[in-house]
Protein backbone atom coordinates (compact mmCIF):
# COMPACT_ATOMS: atom_id res chain seq x y z
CA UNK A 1 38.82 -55.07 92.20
CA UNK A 2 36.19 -52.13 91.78
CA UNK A 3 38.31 -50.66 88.62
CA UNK A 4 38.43 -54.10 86.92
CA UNK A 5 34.92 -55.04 87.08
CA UNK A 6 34.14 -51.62 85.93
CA UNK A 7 36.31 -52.25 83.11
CA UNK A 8 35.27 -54.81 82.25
CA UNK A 9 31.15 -54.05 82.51
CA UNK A 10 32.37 -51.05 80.19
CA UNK A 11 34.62 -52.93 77.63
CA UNK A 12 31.65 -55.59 77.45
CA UNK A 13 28.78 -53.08 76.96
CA UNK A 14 30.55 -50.71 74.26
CA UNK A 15 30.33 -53.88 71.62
CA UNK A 16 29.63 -52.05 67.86
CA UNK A 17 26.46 -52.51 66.16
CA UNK A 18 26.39 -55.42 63.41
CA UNK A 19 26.30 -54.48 60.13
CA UNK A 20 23.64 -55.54 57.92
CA UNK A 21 25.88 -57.64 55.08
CA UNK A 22 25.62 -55.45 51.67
CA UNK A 23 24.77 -58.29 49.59
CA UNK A 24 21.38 -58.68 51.70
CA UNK A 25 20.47 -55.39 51.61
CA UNK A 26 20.73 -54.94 48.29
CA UNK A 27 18.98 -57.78 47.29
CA UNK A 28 15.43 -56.44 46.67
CA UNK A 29 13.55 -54.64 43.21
CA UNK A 30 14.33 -51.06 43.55
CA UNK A 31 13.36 -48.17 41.69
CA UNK A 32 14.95 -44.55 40.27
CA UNK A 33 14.10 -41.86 42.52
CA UNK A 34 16.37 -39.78 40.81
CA UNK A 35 18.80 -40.34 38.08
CA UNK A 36 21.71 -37.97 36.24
CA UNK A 37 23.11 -38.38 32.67
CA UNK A 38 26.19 -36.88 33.02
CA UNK A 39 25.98 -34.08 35.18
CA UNK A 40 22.10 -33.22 34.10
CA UNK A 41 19.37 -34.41 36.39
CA UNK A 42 17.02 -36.01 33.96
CA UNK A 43 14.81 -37.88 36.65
CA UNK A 44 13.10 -37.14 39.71
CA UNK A 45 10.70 -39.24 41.07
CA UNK A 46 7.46 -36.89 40.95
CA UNK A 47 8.76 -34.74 39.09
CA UNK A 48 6.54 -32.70 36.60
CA UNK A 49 9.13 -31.17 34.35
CA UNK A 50 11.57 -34.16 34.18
CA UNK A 51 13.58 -34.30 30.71
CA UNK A 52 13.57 -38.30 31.13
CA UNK A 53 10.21 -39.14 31.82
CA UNK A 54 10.73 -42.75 30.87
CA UNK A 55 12.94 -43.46 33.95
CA UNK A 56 9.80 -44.22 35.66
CA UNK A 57 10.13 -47.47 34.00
CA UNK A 58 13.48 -48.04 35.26
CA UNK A 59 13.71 -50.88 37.64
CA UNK A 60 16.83 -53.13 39.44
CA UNK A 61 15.56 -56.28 40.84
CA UNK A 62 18.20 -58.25 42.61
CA UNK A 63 15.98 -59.87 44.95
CA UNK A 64 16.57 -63.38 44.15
CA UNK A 65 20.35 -63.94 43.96
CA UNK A 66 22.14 -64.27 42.10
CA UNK A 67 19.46 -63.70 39.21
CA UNK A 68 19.23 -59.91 38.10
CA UNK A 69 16.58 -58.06 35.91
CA UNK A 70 17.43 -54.71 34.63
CA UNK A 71 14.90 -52.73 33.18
CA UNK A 72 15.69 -49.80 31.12
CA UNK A 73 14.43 -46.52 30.46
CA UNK A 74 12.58 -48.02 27.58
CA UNK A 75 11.05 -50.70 29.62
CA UNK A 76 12.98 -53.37 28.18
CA UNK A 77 13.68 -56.03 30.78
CA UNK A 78 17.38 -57.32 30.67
CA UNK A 79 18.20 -60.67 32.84
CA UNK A 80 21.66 -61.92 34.20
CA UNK A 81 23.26 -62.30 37.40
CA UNK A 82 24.96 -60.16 39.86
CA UNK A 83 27.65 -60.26 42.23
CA UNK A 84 29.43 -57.58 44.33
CA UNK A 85 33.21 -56.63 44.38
CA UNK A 86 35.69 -58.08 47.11
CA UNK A 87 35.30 -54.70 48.49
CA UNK A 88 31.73 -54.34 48.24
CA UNK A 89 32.16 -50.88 46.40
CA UNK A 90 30.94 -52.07 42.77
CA UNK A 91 27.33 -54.27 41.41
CA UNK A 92 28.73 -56.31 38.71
CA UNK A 93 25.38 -57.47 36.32
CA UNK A 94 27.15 -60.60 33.78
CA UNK A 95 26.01 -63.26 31.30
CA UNK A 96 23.11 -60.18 30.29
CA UNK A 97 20.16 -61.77 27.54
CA UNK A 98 20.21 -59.91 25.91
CA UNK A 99 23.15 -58.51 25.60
CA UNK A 100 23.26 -54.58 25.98
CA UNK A 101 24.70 -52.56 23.06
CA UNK A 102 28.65 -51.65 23.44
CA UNK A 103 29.31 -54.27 26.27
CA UNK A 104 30.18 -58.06 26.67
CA UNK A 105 27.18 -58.72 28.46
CA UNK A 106 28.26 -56.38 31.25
CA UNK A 107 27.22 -53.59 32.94
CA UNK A 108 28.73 -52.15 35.93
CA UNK A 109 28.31 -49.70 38.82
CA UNK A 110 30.35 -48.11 41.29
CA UNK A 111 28.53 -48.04 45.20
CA UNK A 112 28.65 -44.23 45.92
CA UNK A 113 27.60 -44.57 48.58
CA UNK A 114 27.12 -47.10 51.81
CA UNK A 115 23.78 -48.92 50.85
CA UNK A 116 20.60 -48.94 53.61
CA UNK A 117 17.69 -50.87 53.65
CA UNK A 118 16.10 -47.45 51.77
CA UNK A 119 18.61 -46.29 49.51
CA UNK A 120 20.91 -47.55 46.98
CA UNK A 121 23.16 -44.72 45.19
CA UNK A 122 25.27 -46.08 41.92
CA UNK A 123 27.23 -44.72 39.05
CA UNK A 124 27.88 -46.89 35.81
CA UNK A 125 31.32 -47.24 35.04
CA UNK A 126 30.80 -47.28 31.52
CA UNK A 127 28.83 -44.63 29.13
CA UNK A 128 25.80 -46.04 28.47
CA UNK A 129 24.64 -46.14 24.37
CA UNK A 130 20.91 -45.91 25.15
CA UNK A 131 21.40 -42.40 26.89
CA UNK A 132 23.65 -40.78 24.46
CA UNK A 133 27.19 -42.24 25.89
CA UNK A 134 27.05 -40.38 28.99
CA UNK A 135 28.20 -41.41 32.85
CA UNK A 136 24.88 -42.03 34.55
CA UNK A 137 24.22 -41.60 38.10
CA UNK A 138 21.02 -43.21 39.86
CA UNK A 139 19.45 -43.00 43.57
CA UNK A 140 17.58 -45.85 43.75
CA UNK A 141 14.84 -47.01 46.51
CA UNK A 142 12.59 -50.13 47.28
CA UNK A 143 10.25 -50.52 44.98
């Protein structure tokens, strides 16, 4: 009798933590903290000798789904909508006004990593025409 109830107080206190659904955490405006064109780090937030200065600029808000705003390294706003994957591993931005040079009014990113309330870490999945065709990377946080 002693073994099951102690079982049982153990099986009902090990319950795992809840997970914050990705779609909620990342829907707020974030900002570059740091951000790679190719392999290059051309952005660090407070940075003094960044190559990219303009990335300060850069901005992802997703915080009113499903409407997104993309602004650029040129400061050029960029609206759509997003969604996520099945798998929650890529940001899909669609039906983008206007529409970005080279795409079909698409631009996608790969989740590196698992998102938190302070830090979101993508990687297009396209070259991107505005930096020169290359991969970028971006570590994002709240604005």
């Amino acid at each position: 009798m002693k073994k099951r109830l102690l079982l049982l107080l153990l099986l009902t206190s090990c319950r795992p933590q809840t997970q914050e659904p990705v779609a909620r955490l990342l829907a707020k405006v974030w900002k570059a903290r740091e951000v790679r064109e190719s392999t290059t780090l051309v952005y660090a937030e407070g940075g003094t000798a960044n190559i990219k200065p303009g990335y300060v600029r850069f901005s992802l808000d997703l915080s009113n789904p499903p409407r997104a705003v993309l602004t650029d390294i040129d400061g050029k706003a960029i609206t759509g909508t997003w969604t996520l994957s099945i798998d929650n591993k890529r940001l899909i931005l669609s039906d983008l006004v206007p529409q970005p040079t080279g795409t079909v009014s698409i631009i996608e990113y790969d989740i590196r990593d698992e998102p938190t309330e302070s830090e979101l870490h993508l990687e297009r999945t396209a070259e991107s025409r505005k930096t020169g065709n290359s991969l970028n990377e971006y570590r994002l946080i709240p604005k």
